[in-house]
Protein backbone atom coordinates (compact mmCIF):
# COMPACT_ATOMS: atom_id res chain seq x y z
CA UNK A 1 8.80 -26.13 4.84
CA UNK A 2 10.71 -26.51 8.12
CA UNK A 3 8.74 -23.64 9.51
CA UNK A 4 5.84 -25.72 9.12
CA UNK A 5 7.09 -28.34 10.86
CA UNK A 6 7.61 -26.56 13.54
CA UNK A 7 4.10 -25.06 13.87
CA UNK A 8 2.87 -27.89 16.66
CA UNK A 9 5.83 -27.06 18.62
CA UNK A 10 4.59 -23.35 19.26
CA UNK A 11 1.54 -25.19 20.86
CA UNK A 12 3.99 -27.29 23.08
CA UNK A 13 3.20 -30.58 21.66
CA UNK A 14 5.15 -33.39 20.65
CA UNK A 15 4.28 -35.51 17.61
CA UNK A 16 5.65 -39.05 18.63
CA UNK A 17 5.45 -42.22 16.24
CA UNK A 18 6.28 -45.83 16.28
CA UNK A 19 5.51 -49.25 15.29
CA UNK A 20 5.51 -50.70 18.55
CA UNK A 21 2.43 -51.10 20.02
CA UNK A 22 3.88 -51.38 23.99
CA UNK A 23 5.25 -47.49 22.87
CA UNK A 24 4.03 -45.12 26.08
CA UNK A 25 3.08 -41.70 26.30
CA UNK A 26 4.63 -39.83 29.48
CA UNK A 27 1.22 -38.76 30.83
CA UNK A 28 2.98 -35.56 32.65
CA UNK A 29 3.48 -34.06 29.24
CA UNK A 30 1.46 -33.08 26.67
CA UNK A 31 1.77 -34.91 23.50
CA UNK A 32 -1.32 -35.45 20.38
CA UNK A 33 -1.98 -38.92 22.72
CA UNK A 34 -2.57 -37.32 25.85
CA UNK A 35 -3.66 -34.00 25.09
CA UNK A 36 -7.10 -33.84 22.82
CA UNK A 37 -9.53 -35.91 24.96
CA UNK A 38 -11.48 -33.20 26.31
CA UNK A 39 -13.26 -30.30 25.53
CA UNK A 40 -11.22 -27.67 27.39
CA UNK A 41 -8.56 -29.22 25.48
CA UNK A 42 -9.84 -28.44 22.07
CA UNK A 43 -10.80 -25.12 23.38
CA UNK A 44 -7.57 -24.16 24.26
CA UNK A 45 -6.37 -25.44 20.55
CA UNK A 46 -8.84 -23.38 18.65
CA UNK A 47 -7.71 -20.69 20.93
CA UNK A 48 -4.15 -21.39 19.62
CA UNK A 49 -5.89 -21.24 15.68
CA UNK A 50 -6.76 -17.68 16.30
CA UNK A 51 -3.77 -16.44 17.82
CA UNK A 52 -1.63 -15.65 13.90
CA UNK A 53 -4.39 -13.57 13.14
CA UNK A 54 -3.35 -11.19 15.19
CA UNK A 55 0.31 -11.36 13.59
CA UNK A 56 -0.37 -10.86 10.21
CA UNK A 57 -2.95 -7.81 11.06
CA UNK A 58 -0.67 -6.38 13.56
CA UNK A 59 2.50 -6.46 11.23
CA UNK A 60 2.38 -6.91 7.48
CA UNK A 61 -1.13 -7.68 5.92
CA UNK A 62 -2.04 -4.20 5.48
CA UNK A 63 1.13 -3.02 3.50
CA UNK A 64 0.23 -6.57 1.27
CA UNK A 65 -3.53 -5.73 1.03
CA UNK A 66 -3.71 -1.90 1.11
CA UNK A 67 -0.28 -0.34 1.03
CA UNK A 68 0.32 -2.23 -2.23
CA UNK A 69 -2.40 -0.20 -3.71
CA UNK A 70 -3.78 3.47 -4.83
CA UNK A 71 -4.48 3.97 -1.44
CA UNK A 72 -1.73 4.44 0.77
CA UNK A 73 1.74 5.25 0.13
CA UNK A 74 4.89 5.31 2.25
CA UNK A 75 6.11 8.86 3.50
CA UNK A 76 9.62 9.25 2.96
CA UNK A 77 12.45 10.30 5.53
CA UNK A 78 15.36 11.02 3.35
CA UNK A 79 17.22 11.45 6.97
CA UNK A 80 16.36 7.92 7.53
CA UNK A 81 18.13 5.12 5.72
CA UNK A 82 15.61 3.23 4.05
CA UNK A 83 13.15 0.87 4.65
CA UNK A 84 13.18 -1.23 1.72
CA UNK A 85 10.87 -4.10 2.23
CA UNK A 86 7.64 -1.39 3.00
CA UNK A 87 9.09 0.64 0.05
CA UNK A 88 9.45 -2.50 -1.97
CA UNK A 89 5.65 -3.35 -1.69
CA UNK A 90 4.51 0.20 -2.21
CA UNK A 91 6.29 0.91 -5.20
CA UNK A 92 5.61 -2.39 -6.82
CA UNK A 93 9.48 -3.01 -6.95
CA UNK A 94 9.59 -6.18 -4.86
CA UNK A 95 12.98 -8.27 -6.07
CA UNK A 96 11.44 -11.51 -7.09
CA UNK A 97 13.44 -14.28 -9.20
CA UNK A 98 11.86 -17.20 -10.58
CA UNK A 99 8.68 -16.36 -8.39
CA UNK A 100 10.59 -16.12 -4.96
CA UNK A 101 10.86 -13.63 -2.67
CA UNK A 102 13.02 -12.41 0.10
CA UNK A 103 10.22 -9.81 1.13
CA UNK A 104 9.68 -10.37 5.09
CA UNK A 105 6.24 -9.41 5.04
CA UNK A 106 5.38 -11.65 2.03
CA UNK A 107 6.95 -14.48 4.09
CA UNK A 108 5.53 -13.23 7.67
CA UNK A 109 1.77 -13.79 6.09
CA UNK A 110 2.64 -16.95 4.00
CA UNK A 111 4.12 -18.29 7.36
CA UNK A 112 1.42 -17.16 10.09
CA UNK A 113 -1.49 -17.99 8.14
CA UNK A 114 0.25 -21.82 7.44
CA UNK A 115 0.93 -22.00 11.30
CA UNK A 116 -3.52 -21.53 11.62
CA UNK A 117 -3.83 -24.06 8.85
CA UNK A 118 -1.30 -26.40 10.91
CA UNK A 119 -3.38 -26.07 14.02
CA UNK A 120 -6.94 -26.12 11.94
CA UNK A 121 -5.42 -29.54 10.92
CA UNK A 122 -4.61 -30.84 14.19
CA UNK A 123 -8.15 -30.16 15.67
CA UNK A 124 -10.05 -31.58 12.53
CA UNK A 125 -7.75 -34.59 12.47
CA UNK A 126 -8.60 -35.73 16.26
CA UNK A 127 -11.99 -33.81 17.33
CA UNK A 128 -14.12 -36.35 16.04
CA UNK A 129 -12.77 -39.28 18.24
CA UNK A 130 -12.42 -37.58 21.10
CA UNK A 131 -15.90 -37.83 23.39
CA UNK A 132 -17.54 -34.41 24.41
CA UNK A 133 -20.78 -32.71 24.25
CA UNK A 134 -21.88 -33.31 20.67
CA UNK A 135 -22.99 -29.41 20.54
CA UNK A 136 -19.81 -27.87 21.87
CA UNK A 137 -17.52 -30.22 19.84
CA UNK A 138 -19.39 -29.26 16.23
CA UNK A 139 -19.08 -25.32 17.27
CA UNK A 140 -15.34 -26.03 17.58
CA UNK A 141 -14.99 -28.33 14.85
CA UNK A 142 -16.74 -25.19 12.74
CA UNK A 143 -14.15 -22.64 13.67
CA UNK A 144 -11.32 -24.68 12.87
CA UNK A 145 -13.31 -25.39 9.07
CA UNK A 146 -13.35 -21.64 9.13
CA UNK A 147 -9.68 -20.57 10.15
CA UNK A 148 -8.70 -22.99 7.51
CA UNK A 149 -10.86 -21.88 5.17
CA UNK A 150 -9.69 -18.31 5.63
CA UNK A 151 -6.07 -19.03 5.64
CA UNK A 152 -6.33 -20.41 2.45
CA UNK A 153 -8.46 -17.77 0.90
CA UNK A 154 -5.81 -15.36 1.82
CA UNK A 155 -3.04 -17.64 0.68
CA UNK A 156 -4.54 -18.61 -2.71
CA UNK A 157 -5.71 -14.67 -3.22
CA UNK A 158 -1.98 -13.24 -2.44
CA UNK A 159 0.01 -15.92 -4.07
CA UNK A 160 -1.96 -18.08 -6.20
CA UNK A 161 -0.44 -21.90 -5.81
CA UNK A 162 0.67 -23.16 -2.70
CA UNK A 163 0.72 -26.41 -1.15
CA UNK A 164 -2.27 -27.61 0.27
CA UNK A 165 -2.17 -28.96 3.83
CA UNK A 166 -4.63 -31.30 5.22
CA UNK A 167 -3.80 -33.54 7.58
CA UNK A 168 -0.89 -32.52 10.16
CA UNK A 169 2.81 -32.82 9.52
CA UNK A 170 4.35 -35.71 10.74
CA UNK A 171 7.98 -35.37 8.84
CA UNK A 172 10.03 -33.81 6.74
CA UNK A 173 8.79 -35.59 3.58
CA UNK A 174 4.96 -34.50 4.69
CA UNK A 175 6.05 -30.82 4.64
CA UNK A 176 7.81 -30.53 1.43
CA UNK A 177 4.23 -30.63 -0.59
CA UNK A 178 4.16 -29.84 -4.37
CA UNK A 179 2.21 -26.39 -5.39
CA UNK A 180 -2.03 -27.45 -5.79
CA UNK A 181 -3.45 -25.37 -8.29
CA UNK A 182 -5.69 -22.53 -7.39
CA UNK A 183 -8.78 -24.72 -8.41
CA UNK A 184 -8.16 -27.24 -6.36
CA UNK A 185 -7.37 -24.60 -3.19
CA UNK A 186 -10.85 -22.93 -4.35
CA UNK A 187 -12.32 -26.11 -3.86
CA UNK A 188 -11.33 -27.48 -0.57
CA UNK A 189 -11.79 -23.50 1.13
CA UNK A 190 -15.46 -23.88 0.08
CA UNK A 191 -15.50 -27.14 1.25
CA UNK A 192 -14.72 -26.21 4.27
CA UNK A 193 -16.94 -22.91 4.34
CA UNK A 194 -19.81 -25.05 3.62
CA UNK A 195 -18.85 -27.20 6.48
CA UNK A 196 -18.34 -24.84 8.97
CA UNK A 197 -21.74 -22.78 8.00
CA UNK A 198 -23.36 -26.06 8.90
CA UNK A 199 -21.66 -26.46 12.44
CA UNK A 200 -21.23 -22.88 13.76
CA UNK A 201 -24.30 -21.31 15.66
CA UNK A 202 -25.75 -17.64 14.84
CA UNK A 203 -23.56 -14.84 16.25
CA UNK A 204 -26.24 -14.32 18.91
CA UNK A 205 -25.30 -17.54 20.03
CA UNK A 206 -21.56 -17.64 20.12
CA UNK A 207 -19.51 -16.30 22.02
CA UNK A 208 -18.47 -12.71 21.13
CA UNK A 209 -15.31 -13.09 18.87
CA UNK A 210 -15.55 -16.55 17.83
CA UNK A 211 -16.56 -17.17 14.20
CA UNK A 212 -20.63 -17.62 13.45
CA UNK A 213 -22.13 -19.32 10.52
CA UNK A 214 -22.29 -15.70 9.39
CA UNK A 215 -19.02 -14.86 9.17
CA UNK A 216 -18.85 -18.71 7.56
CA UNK A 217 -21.27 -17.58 4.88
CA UNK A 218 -19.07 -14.34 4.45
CA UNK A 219 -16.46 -15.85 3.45
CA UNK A 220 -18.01 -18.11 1.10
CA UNK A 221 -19.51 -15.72 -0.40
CA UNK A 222 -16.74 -13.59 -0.69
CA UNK A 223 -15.02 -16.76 -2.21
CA UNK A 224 -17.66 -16.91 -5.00
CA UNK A 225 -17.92 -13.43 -5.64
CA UNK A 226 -13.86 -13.34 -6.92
CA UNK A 227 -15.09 -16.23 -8.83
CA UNK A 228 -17.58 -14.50 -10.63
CA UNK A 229 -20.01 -17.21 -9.09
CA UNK A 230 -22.65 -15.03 -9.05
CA UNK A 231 -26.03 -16.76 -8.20
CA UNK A 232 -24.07 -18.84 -5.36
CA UNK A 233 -22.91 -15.67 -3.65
CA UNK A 234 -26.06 -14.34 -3.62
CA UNK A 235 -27.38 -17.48 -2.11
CA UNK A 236 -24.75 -16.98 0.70
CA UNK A 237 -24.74 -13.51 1.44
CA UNK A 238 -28.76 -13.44 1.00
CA UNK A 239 -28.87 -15.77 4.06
CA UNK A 240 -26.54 -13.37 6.45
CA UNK A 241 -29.46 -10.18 5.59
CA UNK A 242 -32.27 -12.55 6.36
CA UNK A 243 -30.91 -14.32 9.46
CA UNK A 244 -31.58 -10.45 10.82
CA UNK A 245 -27.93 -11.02 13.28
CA UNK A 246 -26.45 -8.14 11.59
CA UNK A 247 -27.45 -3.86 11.15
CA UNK A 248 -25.23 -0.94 10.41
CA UNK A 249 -24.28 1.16 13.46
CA UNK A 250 -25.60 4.64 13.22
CA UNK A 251 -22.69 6.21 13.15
CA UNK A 252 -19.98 4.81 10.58
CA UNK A 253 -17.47 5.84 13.01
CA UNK A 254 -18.97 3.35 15.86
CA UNK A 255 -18.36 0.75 13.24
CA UNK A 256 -15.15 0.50 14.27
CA UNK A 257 -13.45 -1.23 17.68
CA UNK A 258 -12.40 1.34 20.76
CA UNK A 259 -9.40 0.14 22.71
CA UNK A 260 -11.83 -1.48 25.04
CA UNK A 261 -15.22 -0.95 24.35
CA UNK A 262 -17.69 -1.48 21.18
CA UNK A 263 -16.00 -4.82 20.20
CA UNK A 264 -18.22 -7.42 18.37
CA UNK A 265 -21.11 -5.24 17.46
CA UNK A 266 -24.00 -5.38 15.57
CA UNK A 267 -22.13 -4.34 12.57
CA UNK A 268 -19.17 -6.70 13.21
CA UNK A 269 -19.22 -10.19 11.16
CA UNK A 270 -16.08 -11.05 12.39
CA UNK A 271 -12.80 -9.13 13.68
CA UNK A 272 -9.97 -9.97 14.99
CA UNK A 273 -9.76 -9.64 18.67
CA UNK A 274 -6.52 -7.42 20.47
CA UNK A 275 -6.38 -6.52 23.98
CA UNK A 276 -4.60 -4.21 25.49
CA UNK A 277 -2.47 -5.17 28.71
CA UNK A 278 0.66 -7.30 29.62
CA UNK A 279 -0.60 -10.37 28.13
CA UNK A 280 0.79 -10.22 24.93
CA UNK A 281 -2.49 -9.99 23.28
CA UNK A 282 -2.39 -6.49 22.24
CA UNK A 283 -1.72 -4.99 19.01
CA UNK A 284 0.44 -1.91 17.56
CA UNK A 285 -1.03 -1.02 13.93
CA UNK A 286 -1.99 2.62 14.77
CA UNK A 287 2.29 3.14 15.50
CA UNK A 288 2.81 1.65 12.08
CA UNK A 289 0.43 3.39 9.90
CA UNK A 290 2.18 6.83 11.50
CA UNK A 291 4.19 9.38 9.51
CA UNK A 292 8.32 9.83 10.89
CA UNK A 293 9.67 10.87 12.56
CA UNK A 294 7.05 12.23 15.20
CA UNK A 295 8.20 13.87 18.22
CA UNK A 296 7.08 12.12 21.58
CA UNK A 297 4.78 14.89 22.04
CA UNK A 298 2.97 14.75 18.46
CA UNK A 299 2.93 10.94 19.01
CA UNK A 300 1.06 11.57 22.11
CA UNK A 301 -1.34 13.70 20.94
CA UNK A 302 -2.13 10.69 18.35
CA UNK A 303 -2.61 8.23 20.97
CA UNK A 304 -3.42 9.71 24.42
CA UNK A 305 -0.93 7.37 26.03
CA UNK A 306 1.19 8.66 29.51
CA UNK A 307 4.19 7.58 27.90
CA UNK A 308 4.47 8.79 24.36
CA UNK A 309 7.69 7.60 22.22
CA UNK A 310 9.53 9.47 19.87
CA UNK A 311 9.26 7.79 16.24
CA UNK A 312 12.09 7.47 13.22
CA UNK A 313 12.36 5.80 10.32
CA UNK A 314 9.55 6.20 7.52
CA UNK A 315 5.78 5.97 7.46
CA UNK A 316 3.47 3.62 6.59
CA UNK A 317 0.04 3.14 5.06
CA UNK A 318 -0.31 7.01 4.33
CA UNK A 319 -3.60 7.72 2.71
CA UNK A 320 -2.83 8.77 -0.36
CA UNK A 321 -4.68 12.21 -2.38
CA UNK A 322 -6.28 9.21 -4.49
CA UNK A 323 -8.09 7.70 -1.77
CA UNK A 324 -8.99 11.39 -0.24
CA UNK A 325 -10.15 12.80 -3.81
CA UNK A 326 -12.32 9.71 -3.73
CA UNK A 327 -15.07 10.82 -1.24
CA UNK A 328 -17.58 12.60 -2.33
CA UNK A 329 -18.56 16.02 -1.54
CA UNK A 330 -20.80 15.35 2.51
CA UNK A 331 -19.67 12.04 2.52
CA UNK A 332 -19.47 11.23 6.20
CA UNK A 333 -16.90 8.84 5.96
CA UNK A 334 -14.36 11.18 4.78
CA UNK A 335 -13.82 12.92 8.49
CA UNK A 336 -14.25 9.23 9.79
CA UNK A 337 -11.72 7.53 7.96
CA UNK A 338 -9.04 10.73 7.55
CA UNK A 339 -7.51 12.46 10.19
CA UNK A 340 -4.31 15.54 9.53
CA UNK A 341 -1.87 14.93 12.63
CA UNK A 342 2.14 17.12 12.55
CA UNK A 343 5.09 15.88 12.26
CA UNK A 344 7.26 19.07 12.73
CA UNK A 345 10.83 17.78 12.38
CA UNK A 346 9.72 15.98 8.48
CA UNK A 347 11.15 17.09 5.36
CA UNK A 348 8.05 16.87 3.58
CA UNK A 349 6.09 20.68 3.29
CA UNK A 350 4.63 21.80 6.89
CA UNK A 351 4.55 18.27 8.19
CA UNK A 352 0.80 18.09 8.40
CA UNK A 353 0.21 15.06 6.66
CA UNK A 354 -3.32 12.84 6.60
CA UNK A 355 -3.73 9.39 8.41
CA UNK A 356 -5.77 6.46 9.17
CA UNK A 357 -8.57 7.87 11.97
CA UNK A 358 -10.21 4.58 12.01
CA UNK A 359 -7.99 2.65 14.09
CA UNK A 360 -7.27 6.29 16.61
CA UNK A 361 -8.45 5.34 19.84
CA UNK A 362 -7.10 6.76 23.11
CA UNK A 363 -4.87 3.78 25.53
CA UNK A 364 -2.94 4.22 28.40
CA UNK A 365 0.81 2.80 27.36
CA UNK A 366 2.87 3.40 24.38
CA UNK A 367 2.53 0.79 21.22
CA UNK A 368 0.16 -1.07 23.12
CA UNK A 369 -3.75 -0.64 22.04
CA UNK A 370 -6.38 -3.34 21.84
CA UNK A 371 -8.27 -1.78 18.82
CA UNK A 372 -9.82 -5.01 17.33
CA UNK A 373 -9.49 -5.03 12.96
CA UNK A 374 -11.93 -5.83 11.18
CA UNK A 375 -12.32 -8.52 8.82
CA UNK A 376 -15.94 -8.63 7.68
CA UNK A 377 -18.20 -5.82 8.17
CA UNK A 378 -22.11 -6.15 7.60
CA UNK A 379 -21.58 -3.14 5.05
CA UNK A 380 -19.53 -5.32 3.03
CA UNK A 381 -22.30 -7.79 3.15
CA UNK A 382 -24.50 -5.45 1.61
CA UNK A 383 -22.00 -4.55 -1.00
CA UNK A 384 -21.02 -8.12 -1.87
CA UNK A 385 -25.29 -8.65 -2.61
CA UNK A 386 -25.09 -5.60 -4.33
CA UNK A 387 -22.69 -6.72 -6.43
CA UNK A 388 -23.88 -9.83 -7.09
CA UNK A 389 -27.23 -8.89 -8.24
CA UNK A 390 -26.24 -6.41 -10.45
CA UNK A 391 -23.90 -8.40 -12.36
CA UNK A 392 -27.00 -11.30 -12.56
CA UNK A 393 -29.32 -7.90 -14.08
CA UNK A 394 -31.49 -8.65 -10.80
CA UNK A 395 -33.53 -5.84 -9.05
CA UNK A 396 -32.10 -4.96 -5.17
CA UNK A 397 -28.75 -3.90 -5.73
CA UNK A 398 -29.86 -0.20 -5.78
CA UNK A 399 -31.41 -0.48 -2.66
CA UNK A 400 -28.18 -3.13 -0.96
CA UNK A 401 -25.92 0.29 -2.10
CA UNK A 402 -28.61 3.38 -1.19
CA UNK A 403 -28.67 1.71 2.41
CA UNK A 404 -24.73 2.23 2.65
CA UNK A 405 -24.87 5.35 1.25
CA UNK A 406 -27.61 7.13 3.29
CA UNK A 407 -25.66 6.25 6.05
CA UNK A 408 -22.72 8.11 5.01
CA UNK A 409 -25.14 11.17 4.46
CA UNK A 410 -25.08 10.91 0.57
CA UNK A 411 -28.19 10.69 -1.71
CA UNK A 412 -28.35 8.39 -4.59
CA UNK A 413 -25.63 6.81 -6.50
CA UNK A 414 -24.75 8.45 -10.57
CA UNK A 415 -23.34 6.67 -13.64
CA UNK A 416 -23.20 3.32 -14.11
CA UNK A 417 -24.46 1.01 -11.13
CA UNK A 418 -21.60 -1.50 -11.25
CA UNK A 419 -19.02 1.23 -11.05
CA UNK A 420 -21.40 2.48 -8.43
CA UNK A 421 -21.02 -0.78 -6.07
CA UNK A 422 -17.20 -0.67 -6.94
CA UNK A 423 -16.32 3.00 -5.94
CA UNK A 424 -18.72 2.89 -2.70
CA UNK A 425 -16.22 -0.32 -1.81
CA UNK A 426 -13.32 1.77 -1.97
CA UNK A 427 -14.51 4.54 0.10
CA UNK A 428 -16.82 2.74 2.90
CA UNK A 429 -13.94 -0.09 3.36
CA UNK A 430 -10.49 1.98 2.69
CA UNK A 431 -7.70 1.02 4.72
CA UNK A 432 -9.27 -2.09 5.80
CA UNK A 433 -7.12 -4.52 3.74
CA UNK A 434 -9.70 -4.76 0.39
CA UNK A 435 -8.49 -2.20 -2.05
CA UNK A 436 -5.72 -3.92 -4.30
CA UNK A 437 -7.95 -7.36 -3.88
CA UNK A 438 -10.69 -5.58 -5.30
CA UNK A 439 -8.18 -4.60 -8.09
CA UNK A 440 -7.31 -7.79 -8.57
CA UNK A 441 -10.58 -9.67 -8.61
CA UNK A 442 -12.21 -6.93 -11.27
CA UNK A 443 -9.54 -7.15 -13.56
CA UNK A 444 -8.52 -3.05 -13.19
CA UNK A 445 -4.78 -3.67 -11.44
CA UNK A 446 -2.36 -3.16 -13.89
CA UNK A 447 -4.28 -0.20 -15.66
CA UNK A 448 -5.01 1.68 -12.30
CA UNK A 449 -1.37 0.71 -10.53
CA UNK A 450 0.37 1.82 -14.06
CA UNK A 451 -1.75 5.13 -13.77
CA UNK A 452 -0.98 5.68 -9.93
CA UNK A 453 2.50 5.43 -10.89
CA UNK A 454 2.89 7.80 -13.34
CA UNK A 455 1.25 10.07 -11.08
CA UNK A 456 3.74 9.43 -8.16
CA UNK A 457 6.50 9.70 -10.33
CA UNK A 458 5.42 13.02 -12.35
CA UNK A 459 4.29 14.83 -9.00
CA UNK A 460 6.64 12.85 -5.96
CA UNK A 461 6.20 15.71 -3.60
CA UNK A 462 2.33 15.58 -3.56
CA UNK A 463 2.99 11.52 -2.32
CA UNK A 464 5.10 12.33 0.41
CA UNK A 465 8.35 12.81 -1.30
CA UNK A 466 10.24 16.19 -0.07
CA UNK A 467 11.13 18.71 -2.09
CA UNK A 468 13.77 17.32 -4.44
CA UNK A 469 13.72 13.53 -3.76
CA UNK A 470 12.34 11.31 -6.04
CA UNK A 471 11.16 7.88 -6.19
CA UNK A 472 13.62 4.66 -7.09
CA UNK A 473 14.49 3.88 -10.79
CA UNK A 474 12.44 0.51 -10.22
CA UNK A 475 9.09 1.82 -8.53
CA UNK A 476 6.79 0.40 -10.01
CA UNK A 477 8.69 -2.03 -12.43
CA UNK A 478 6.86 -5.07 -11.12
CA UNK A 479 3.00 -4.96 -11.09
CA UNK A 480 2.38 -8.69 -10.43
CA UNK A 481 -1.23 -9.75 -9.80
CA UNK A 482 0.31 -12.34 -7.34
CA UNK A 483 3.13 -12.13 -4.93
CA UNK A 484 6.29 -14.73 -5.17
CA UNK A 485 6.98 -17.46 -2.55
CA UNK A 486 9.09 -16.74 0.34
CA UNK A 487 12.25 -17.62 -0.40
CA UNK A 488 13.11 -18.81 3.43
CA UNK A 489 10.31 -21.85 2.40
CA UNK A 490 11.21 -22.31 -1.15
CA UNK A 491 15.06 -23.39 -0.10
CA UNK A 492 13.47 -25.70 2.54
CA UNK A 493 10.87 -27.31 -0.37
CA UNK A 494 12.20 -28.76 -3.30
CA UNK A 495 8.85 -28.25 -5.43
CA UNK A 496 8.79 -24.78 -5.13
């Protein structure tokens, strides 16, 4: 886990050790010793804590969490040579021996969301000797309990067992942790949840983009609905609807970030934050979940920018006819969510193909937006409850559902309530990084993925394929609930 070890240095700290008691710190550089004593300098470290949730978001969580799903699909460029590590997650063909990977975007959100946890550790290891305002250190000491806690929830959802950090890495013998078992992960993120729900103030009292004891409870209730925990999620997500912090927007579209504008709202539980500008802060999803190749002109028609690019190679996070068949007739959400954009010079029929509208907001320069993405979403609050009570036989999960649904314009729900609450997930939160969890957590993925599959492969052309090309002899071989260790840690940990 050299990578790991490694994680402090991207803060520009230097771990130092000895024995000797006369050892001295240089106090003109920043080491652990002479750098958390004050509160600007935990600041600027949970600042640090936030910063690989903008990596994984920006690059490769959305091909794990949505891409690797009936959702979206990859749109082929047979002029292109391919892209195998998207393809590989798409088509459920991703090489894995002896549970290890080579997959770069496996590795990229294995490795950023251990770099949070690395920081997380830091701050929680030295916060509490360091002497501040008592107020302003437990709001900090809260976010880091809830970075943690969401690294690992993504970590022990995507890959099962991993090694459970704690304390910061001092050596190479501290990184090279054995695999916990997902019981004992479960148990320390709700540890920490319950922590941080205890230190963080309201969202009206935080500063905008900074966790809240709502997004806190969130996640720990999100945590206890995968574990069928029912009566403790409803305890959790109950408390978000009655702290009264949280409504739907009007509009579904206004749920979702501008490039600039409508950040944080009243729908928003927590998001992560991009900016567009020189900084560095800025993302570049909307250029990946594009068809290819686009002409400069098409592109800039997409994005409104001065300085539109050409784009090659193959697209990304396509909605799929699945996902569009699964709106129903005057659902709102449909025109919200979908949007058909050309790409003249493709293979594939006319070139009109669908993509993600949500994250389509106007910016000046070329791959450079500051659309924030959205983690939690009050909707998915009022979902979660939904869900919850209905699988305890309670009454209110009707009424948790009708309220997302009236806002989409659609009356009330038919069939089977519990199939209800699952299909409204899958339209009011597509391409927002839930679907194949979802899947997962319900038991449905290898029935549903084997299905999708046969359809891609009986009818390739209606996923994107042109005329004549066909998917890979090993799509869809591997439908694996979790996916395999990066194989750039494994050869640097002995227990993997």
């Amino acid at each position: 886990m050299k990578k790991i070890i490694l994680i402090l240095a991207v803060l520009g700290f230097t771990m130092i050790s000895c024995e000797d008691e006369l050892t001295i710190f240089p106090e003109d550089s920043l080491s652990v010793p002479t750098f958390y004593k004050t509160e600007v300098d935990f600041e600027q470290a949970v600042n640090g804590a936030y910063v690989p949730l903008r990596g994984i978001n920006d690059r490769s969580k959305a091909f794990l969490a949505e891409m690797h799903s009936d959702n979206t699909y990859y749109a082929r460029n047979t002029a292109f040579g391919a892209t195998e590590q998207q393809e590989d997650i798409a088509d459920f063909a991703i090489p894995t021996d002896n549970g290890i990977t080579t997959n770069s975007h496996v590795s990229n959100v294995y490795v950023s969301n251990y770099e949070i946890i690395a920081r997380a550790n830091q701050i929680l290891a030295t916060i509490d000797e360091a002497e501040f305002d008592d107020a302003a250190k437990s709001n900090l000491k809260g976010q880091a309990l809830f970075l943690r806690a969401y690294a690992y929830f993504d970590l022990v959802q995507f890959f099962g067992s991993v090694p459970l950090h704690l304390v910061p890495v001092l050596s190479r013998e501290d990184a090279a942790l054995p695999l916990s078992s997902s019981e004992d992960i479960y148990a320390q993120i709700i540890e920490d949840a319950q922590g941080a729900i205890q230190l963080l103030p309201l969202k009206s009292q935080q500063e905008p983009g900074r966790a809240t004891s709502g997004a806190a409870r969130t996640l720990l209730g999100n945590v206890h609905i995968v574990r069928q925990e029912w009566g403790e999620a409803e305890i959790q997500l109950q408390a978000v609807v009655d702290s009264q912090e949280y409504d739907l927007m009007p509009n579904y579209e206004d749920a979702f970030s501008g490039n600039s504008d409508n950040k944080n709202n009243m729908e928003s539980v927590f998001e992560v934050q991009y900016k567009e500008g020189p900084e560095g802060l800025n993302g570049n999803f909307l250029y990946n979940f594009l068809p290819r190749p686009m002409t400069a002109d098409e592109v800039g028609l997409v994005t409104g920018t001065s300085n539109p690019q050409p784009l090659n190679g193959e697209g990304n996070n396509i909605p799929t006819p699945d996902i569009i068949a699964a709106y129903e007739a005057g659902d709102l959400r449909k025109d919200a969510s979908i949007l058909y954009v050309t790409a003249s010079e493709s293979f594939w029929r006319d070139g009109v193909y669908p993509i993600i509208k949500k994250y389509v907001e106007p910016h000046a320069l070329n791959g450079n937006h500051g659309m924030n993405w959205p983690i939690y979403r009050y909707s998915e609050v009022l979902l979660f409850l939904a869900e919850a009570l209905e699988e305890q036989g309670k009454a209110g999960a009707e009424a948790h559902l009708s309220t997302v649904r009236t806002r989409a314009g659609l009356g009330a729900y038919s069939g089977d309530l519990g199939e209800a609450i699952f299909n409204e997930r899958r339209v009011e939160l597509a391409f927002e990084n839930k679907r194949w969890l979802d899947l997962v957590r319900t038991g449905r993925a290898v029935e549903v993925i084997t299905a999708y599959g046969n359809r891609i492969k009986a009818t390739p052309n209606d996923y994107y394929y042109p005329e004549g090309a066909a998917p890979r002899s090993n799509a869809f071989s591997n439908i694996s609930l979790t996916y395999g260790l990066p194989a750039s840690e494994s050869s640097l940990n002995p227990n993997f």
